[in-house]
Protein backbone atom coordinates (compact mmCIF):
# COMPACT_ATOMS: atom_id res chain seq x y z
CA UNK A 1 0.00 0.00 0.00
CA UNK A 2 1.18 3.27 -0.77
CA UNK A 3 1.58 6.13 1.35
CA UNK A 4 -1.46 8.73 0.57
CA UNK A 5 -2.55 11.29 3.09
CA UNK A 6 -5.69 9.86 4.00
CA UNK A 7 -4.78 6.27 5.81
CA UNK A 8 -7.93 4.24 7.16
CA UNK A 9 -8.14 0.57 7.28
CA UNK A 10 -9.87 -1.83 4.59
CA UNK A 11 -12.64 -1.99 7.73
CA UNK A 12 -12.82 1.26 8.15
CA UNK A 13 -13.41 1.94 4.08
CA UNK A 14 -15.98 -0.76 3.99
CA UNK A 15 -18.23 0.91 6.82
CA UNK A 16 -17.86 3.82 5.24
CA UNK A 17 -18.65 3.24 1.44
CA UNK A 18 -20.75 -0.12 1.55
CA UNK A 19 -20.87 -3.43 -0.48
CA UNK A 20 -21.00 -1.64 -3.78
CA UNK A 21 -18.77 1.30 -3.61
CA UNK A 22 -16.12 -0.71 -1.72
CA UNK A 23 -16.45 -2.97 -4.57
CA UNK A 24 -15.68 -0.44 -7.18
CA UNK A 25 -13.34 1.98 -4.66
CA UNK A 26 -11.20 -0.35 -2.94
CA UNK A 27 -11.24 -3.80 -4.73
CA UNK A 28 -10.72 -2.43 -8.32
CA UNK A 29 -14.37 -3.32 -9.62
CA UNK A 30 -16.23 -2.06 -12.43
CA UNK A 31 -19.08 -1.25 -13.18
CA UNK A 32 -21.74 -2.91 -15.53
CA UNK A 33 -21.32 -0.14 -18.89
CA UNK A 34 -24.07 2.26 -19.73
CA UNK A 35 -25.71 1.76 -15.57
CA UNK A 36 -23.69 4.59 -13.96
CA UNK A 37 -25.77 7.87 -12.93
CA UNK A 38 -22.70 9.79 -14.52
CA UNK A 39 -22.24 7.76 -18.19
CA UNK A 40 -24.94 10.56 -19.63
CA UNK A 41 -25.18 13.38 -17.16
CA UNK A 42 -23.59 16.68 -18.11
CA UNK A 43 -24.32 18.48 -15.36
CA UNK A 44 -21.81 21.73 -14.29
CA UNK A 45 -19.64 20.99 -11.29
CA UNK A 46 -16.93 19.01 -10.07
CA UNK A 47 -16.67 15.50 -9.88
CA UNK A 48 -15.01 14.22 -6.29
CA UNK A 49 -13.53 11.26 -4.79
CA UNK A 50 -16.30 9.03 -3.64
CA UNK A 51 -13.96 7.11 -1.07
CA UNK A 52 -12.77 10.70 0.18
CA UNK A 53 -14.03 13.83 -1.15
CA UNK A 54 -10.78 15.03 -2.91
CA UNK A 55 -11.35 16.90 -6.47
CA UNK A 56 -10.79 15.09 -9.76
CA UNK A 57 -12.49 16.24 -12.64
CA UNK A 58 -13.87 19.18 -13.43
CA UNK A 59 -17.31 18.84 -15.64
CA UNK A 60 -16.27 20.89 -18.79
CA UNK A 61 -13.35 18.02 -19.16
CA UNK A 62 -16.60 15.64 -19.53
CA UNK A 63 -17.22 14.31 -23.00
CA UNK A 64 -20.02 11.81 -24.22
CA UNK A 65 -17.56 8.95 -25.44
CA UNK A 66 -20.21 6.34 -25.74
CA UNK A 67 -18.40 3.82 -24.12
CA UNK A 68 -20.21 2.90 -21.11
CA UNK A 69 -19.00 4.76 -18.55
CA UNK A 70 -18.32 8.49 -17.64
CA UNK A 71 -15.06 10.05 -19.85
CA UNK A 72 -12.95 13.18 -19.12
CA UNK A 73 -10.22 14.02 -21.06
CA UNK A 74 -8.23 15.50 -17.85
CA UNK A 75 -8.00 15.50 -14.53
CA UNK A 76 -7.44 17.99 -12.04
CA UNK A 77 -3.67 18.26 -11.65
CA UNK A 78 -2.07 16.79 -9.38
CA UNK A 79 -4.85 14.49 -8.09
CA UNK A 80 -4.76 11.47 -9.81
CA UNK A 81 -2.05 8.75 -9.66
CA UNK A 82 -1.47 6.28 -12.46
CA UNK A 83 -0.34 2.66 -11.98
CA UNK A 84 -0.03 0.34 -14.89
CA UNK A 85 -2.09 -2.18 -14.78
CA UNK A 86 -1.74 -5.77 -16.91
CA UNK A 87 -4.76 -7.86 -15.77
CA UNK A 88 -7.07 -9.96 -18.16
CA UNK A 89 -3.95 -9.97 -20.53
CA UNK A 90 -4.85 -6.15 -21.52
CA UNK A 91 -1.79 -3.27 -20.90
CA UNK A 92 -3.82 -0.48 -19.38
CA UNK A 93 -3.00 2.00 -16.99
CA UNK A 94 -5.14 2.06 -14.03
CA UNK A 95 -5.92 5.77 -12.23
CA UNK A 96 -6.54 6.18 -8.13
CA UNK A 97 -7.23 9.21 -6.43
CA UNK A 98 -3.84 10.37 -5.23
CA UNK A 99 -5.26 11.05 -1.69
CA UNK A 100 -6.47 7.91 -0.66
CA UNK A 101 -5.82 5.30 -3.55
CA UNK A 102 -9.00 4.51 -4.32
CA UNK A 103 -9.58 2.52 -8.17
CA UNK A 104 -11.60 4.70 -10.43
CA UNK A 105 -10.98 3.58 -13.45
CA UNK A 106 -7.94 3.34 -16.32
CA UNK A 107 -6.99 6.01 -18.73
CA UNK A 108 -6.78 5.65 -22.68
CA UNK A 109 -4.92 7.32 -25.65
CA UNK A 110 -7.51 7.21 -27.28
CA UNK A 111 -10.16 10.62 -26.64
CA UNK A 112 -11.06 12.60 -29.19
CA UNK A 113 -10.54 15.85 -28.15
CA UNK A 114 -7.15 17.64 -28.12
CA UNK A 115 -5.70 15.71 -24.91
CA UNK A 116 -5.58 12.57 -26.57
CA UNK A 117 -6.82 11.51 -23.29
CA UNK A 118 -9.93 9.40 -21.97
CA UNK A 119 -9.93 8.87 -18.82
CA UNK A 120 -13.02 6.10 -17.82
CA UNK A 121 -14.10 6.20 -15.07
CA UNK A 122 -16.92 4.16 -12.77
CA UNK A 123 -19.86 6.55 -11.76
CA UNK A 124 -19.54 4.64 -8.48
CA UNK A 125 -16.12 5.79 -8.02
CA UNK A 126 -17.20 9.65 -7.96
CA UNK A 127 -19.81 12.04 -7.11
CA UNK A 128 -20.75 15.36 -8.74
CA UNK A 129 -20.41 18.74 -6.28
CA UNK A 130 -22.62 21.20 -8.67
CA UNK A 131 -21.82 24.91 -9.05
């Protein structure tokens, strides 16, 4: 385990979150694509840590990618780590929140915008703070 800021035990986090968000959070689940309350909203705001609260997204880096889940083609600076990740024989790179380590999602080369970036991520893993 790495060192983040915010330390709490696996106990603690699955108190806190329950069976489905510790799921997604802290086992490195996913969510079934197109059921997240994020994969269509466009709503103005900024899109937090679910595990802890900590910025991640703001919404006007939100783009409809039609893949299933929520996409952003950048992240708040600073607040997301990136781990590669080579499960189910597929070279991804995984993203956590940098503050606690909790799995959103993985990031892709492949967004249409001008980042180049798409960064998927489970509606689970997040929740919207609106302006």
């Amino acid at each position: 385990m790495s060192n983040y800021p915010l330390q709490k035990s696996e106990a603690e986090w699955k108190e806190e979150l329950g069976p489905e968000r510790y799921k997604i959070l802290r086992q490195k689940g996913t969510e079934f694509p197109h059921s997240g309350k994020y994969n269509l909203a466009f709503d103005k705001g900024t899109y937090c840590c679910g595990a802890c609260g900590e910025p991640l997204f703001k919404s006007d880096s939100k783009f409809q990618s039609s893949c299933g889940w929520p996409s952003f083609d950048e992240s708040i600076p600073g607040k997301v780590e990136y781990i590669s990740d080579n499960t189910f024989g597929m070279k991804r790179t995984e993203i956590l929140c940098a503050n606690c380590g909790s799995h959103l999602g993985h990031v892709f080369d492949d967004g249409p915008t001008q980042t180049g970036q798409r960064y998927c991520v489970n509606s689970l893993s997040v929740d919207l703070k609106e302006e």
